[in-house]
Protein backbone atom coordinates (compact mmCIF):
# COMPACT_ATOMS: atom_id res chain seq x y z
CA UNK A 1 -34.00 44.00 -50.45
CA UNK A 2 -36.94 43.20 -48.09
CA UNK A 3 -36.84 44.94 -44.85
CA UNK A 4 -38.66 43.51 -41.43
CA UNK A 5 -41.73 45.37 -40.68
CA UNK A 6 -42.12 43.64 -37.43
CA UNK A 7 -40.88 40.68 -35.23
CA UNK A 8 -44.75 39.70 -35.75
CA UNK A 9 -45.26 38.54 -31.65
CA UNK A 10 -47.58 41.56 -31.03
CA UNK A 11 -50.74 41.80 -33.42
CA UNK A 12 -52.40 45.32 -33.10
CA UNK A 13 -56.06 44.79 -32.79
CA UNK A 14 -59.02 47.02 -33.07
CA UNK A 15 -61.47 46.13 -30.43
CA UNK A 16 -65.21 44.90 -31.47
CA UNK A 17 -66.29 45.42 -27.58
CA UNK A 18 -64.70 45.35 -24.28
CA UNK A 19 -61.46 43.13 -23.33
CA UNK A 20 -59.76 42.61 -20.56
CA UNK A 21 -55.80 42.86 -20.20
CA UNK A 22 -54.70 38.69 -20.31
CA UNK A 23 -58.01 37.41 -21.98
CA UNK A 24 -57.46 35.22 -25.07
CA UNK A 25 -58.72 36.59 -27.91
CA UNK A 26 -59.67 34.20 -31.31
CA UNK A 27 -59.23 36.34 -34.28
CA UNK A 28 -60.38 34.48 -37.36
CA UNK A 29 -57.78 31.40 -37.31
CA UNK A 30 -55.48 33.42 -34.53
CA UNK A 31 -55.26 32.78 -31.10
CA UNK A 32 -53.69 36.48 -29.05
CA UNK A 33 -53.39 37.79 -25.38
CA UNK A 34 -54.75 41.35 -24.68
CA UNK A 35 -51.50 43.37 -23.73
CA UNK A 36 -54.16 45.84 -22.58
CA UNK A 37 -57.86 46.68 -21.12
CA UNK A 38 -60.40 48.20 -23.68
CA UNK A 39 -63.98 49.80 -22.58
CA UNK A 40 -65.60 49.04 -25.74
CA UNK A 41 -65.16 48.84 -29.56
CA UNK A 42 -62.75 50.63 -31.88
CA UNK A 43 -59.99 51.00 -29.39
CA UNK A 44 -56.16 49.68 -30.40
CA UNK A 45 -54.43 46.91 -27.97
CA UNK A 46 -51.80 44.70 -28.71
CA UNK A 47 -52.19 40.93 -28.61
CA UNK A 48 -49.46 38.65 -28.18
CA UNK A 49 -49.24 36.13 -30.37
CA UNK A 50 -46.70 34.00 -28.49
CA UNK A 51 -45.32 33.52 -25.24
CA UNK A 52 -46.92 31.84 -21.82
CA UNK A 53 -49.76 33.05 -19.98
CA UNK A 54 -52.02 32.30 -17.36
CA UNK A 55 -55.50 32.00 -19.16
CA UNK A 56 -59.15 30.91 -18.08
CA UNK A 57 -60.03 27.11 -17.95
CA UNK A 58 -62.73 24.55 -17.85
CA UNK A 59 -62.80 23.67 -14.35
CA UNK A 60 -62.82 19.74 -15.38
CA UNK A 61 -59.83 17.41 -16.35
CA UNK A 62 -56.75 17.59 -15.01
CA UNK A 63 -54.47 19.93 -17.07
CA UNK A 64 -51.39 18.03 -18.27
CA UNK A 65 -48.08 19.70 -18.87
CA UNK A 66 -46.99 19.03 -22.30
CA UNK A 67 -50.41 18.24 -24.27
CA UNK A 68 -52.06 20.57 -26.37
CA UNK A 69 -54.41 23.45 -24.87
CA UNK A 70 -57.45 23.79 -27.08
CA UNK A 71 -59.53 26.57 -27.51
CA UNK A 72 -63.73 25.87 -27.28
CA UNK A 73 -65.34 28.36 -29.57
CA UNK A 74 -68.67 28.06 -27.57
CA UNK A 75 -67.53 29.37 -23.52
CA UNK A 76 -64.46 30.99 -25.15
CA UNK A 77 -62.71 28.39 -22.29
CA UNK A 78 -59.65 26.27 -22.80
CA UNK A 79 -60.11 22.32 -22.68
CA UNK A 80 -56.91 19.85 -23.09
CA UNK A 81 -56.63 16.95 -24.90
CA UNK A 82 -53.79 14.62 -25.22
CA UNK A 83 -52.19 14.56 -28.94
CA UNK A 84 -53.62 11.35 -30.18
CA UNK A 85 -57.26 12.41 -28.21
CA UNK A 86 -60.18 13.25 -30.85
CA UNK A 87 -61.63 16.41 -30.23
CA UNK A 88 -64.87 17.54 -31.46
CA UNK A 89 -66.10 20.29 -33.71
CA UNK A 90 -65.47 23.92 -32.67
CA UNK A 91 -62.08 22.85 -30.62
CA UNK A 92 -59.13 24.54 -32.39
CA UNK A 93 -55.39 24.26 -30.57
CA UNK A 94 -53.61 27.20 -29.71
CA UNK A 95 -50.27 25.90 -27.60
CA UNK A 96 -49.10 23.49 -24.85
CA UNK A 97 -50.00 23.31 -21.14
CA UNK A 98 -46.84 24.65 -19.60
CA UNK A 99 -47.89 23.56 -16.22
CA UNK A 100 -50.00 20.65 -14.74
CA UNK A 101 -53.51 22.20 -12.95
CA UNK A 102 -55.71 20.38 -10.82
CA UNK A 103 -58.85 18.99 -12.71
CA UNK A 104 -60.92 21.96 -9.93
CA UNK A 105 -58.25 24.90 -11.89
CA UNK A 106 -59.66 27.44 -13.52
CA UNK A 107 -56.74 29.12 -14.96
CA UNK A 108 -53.55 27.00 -16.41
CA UNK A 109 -50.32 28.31 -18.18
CA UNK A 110 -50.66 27.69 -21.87
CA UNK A 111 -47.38 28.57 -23.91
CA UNK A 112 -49.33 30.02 -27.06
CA UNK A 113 -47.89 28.49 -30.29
CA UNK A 114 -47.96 31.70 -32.35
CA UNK A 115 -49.37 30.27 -35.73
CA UNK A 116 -52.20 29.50 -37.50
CA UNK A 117 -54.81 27.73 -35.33
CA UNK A 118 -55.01 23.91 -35.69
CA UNK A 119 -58.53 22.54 -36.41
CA UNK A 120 -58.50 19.05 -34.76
């Protein structure tokens, strides 16, 4: 009979440096929150894997509600595209805007999708 280990919303993470509590964090192919502050490497924090935050943003391009928020590997930013946009190499989505932001926003609410990131 299997038995559930965990819901699987919080991944515990050991730190490679310092985080700050609500930065996004790209772990291999997983996009997580910090539940928590670390000084430096080798501490434990949680990061959840879903849910809606308030993240950092490219300050460029309005911020839809309802299109995909994609994570850029080089600025460790968000940038949006719409679902039928092309995006380039090094753009990975991890969730939906939740709620339109001005093109001059540098935060937006991204409800994380929880999975596997999405190469596009």
């Amino acid at each position: 009979m299997a038995q559930t280990l965990s819901e699987g919303n919080v991944f515990n993470y050991t730190t490679t440096g310092a985080v700050s509590n609500g930065e996004l964090k790209v772990i291999n192919r997983m996009a997580g929150v910090a539940l928590a502050s670390a000084t430096g490497s080798g501490k434990k924090i949680g990061l959840a894997l879903d849910g809606v935050f308030s993240l950092a943003a490219v300050a460029t391009g309005v911020k839809t509600q309802g299109l995909r928020a994609m994570y850029r590997s080089t600025g460790s930013q968000l940038k949006v595209t719409t679902v039928s946009g092309v995006a380039g190499t090094g753009k990975y989505s991890i969730g939906t805007i939740w709620e339109t932001a001005t093109a001059a926003s540098t935060t937006v609410k991204v409800k994380l999708h929880g999975g596997v990131l999405a190469a596009l």
